[in-house]
Protein backbone atom coordinates (compact mmCIF):
# COMPACT_ATOMS: atom_id res chain seq x y z
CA UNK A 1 51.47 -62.35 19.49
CA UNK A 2 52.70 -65.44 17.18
CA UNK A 3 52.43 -64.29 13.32
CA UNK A 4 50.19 -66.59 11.66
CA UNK A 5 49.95 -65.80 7.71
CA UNK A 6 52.48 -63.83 5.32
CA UNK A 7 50.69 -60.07 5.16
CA UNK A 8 52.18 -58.21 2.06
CA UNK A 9 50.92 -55.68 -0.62
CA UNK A 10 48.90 -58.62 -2.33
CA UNK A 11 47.40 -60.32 0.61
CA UNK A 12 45.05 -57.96 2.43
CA UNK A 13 44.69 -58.01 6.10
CA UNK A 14 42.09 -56.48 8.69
CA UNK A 15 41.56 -56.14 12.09
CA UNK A 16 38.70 -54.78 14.14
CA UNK A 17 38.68 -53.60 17.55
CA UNK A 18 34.71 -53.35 18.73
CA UNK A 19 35.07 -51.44 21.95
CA UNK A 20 38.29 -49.79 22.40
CA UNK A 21 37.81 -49.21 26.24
CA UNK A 22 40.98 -46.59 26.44
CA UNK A 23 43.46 -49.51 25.86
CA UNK A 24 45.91 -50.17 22.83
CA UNK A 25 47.96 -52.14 24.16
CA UNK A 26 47.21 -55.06 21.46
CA UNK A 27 46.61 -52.69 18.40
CA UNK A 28 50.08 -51.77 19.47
CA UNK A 29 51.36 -55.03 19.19
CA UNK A 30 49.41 -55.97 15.78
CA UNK A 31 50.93 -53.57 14.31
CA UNK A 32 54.73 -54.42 14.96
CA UNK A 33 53.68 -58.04 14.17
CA UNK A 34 51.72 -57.20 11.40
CA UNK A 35 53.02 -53.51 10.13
CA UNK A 36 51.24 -54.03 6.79
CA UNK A 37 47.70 -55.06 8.35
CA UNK A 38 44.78 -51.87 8.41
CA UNK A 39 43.72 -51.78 11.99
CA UNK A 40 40.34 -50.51 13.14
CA UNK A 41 38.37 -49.52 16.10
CA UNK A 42 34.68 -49.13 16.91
CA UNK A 43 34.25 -46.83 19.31
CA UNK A 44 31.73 -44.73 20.61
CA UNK A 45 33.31 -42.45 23.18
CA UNK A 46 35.96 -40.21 22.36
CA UNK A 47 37.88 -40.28 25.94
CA UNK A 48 38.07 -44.09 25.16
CA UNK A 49 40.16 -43.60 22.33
CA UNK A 50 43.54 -42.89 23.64
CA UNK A 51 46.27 -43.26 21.24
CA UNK A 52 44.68 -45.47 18.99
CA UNK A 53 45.39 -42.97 15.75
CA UNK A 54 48.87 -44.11 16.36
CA UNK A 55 47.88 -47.52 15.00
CA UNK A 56 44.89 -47.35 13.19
CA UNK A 57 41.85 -45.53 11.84
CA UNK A 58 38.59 -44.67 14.50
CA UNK A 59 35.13 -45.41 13.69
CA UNK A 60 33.13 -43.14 15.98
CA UNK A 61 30.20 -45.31 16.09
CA UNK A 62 28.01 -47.85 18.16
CA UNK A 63 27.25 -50.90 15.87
CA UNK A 64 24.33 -53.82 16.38
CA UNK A 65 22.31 -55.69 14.24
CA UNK A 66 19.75 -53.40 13.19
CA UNK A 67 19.97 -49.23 13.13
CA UNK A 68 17.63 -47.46 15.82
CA UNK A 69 18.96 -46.04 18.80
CA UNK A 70 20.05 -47.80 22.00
CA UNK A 71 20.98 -47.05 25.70
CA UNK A 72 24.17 -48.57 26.01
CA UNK A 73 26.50 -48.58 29.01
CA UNK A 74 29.41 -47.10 27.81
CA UNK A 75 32.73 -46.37 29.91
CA UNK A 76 33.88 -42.85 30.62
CA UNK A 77 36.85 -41.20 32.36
CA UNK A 78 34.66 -41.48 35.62
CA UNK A 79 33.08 -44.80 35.02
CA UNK A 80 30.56 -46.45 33.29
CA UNK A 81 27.49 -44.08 32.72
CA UNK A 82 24.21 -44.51 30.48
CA UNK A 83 24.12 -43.05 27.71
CA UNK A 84 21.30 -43.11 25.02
CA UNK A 85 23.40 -43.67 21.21
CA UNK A 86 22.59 -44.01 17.34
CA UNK A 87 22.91 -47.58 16.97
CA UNK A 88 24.45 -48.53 13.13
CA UNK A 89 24.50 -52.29 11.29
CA UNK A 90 27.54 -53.31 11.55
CA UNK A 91 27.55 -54.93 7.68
CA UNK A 92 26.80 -50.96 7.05
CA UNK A 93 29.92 -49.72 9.07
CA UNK A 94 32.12 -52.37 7.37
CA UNK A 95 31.03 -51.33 3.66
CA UNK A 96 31.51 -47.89 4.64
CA UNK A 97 34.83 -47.64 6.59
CA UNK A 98 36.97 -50.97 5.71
CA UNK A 99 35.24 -51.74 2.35
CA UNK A 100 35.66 -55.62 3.44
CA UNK A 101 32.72 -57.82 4.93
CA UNK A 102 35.54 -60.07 6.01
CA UNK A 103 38.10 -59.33 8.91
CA UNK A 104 41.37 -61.34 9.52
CA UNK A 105 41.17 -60.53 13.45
CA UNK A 106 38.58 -58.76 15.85
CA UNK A 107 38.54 -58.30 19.68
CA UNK A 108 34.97 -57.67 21.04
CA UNK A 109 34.22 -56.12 24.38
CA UNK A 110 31.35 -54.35 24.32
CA UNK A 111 29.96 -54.93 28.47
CA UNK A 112 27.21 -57.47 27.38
CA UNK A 113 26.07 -56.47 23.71
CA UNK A 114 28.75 -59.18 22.98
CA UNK A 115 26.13 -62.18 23.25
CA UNK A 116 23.21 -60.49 20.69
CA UNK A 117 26.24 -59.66 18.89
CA UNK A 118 27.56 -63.56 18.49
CA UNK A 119 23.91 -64.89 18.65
CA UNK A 120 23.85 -63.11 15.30
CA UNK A 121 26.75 -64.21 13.53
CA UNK A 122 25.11 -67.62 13.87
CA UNK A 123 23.97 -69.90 10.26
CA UNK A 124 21.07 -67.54 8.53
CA UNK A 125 20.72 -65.09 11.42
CA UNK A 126 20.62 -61.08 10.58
CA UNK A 127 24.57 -60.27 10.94
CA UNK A 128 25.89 -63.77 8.72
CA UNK A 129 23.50 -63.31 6.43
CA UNK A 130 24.81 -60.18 5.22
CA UNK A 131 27.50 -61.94 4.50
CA UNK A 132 30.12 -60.89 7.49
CA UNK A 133 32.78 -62.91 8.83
CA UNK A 134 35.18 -62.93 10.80
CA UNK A 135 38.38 -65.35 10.54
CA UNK A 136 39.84 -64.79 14.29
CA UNK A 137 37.38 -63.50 16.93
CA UNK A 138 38.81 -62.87 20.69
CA UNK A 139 36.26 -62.11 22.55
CA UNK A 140 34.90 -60.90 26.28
CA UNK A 141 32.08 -62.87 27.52
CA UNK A 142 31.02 -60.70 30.63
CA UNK A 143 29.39 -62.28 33.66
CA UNK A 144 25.53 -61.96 34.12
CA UNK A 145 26.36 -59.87 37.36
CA UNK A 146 28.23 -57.03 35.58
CA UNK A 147 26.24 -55.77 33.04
CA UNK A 148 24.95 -58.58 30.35
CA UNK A 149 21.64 -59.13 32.70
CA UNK A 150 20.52 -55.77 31.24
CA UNK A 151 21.04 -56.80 27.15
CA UNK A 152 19.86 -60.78 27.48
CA UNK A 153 17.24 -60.61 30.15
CA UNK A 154 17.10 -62.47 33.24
CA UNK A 155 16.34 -66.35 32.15
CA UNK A 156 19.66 -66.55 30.32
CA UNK A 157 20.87 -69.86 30.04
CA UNK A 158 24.90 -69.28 29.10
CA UNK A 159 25.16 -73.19 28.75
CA UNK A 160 21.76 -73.50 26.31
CA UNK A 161 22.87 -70.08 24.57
CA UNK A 162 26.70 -71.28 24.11
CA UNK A 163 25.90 -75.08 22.92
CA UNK A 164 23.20 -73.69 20.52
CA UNK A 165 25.97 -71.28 19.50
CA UNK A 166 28.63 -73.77 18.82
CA UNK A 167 25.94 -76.25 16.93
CA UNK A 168 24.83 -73.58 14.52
CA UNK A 169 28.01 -71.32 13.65
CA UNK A 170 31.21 -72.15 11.88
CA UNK A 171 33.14 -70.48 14.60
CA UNK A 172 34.71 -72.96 17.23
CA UNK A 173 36.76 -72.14 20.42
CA UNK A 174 40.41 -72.64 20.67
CA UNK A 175 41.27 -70.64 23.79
CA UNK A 176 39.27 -69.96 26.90
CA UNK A 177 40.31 -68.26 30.27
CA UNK A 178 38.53 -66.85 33.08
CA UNK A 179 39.04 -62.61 33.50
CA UNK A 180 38.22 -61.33 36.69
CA UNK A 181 34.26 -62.94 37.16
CA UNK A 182 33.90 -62.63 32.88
CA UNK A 183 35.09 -65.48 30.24
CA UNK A 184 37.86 -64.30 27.52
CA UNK A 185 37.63 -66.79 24.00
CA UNK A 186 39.14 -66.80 21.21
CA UNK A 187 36.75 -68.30 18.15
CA UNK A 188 38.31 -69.48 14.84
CA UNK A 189 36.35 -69.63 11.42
CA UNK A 190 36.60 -73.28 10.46
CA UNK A 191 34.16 -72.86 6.93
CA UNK A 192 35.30 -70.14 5.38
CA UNK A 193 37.55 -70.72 2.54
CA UNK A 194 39.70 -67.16 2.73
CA UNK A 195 40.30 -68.08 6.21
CA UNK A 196 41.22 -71.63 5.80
CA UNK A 197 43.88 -70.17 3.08
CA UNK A 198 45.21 -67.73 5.26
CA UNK A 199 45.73 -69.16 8.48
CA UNK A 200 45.37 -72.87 7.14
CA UNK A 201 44.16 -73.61 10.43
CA UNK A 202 43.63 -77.20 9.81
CA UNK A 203 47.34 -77.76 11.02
CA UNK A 204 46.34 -77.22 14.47
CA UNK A 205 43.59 -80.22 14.39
């Protein structure tokens, strides 16, 4: 992990893990690079959390875009199991437990939610309109045979849904690679002006 802006007393920093999956291997990491950044993690399964305490502060939750309850497929010790969970806004979850609508860095993995999840951060949609952004966003895009079928229907188009993405967000993609049968991208913030002044990303253009 390359640091990328000065993080000090006066210059806040956040990071968001949304599904912790029983792996801290990059919290870990953040936080040597980053020792002054508040790390958090979404997560709604206890025996995913592992160590993450050791970096950073839990939020035992599932977020979406709208509160109601959800059957999510959620990974336990023995696998991945249905489970039937609270669903909370995530603008709601950020105003309660960071007290920031905007986060430095966020990893997403949340087996197929991720794509309702982006569709939303999109110009005027439910999510972006609430005012949340996100300056660095490295997310898993898994394939329509795992589990994303289930959360995005059958007629999915990922090339219609991923153009229409790109046309109508201010996030753009800097990094792709292929993970097993899913898609790992990283997304950068080009609009926003607190990310532009702290990761002055213009010098990589």
């Amino acid at each position: 992990m390359t640091k990328i802006f000065e993080n000090n007393d006066l210059t806040p920093c956040y990071w968001l893990t949304i599904g912790v999956g029983g792996d801290t291997e990059v919290e870990k990491e953040m936080k040597i690079v980053y020792p002054k950044c508040k790390i958090f993690g979404i997560e709604p399964s206890p025996d995913q959390y592992k160590d993450f305490d050791k970096y950073g502060t839990i939020i035992p939750h599932a977020i979406g875009i709208k509160a109601g309850n959800f059957t999510m497929r959620l990974l336990k010790k023995n696998g991945y199991v249905d489970v039937l969970v609270p669903v909370t806004p995530l603008h709601q979850v950020l105003d309660e437990f960071i007290g920031s609508r905007l986060i430095h860095f966020s990893t997403l993995d949340i087996e197929g939610f991720e794509y309702s999840i982006l569709e939303s951060l999109k110009y005027g949609k439910p999510i972006e309109s609430m005012g949340v952004r996100f300056c660095q966003i490295d997310a898993e895009l898994h394939s329509l045979e795992h589990q994303a079928k289930r959360h995005i229907g059958n007629n999915f188009d990922f090339q219609k849904y991923w153009n229409e993405f790109l046309n109508n967000s201010p996030y753009i993609p800097v990094k792709a690679s292929d993970f097993l049968a899913h898609r790992k991208i990283t997304l950068i913030n080009v609009d926003d002006v607190v990310c532009q002044r702290s990761f002055n990303f213009q010098q990589f253009f």
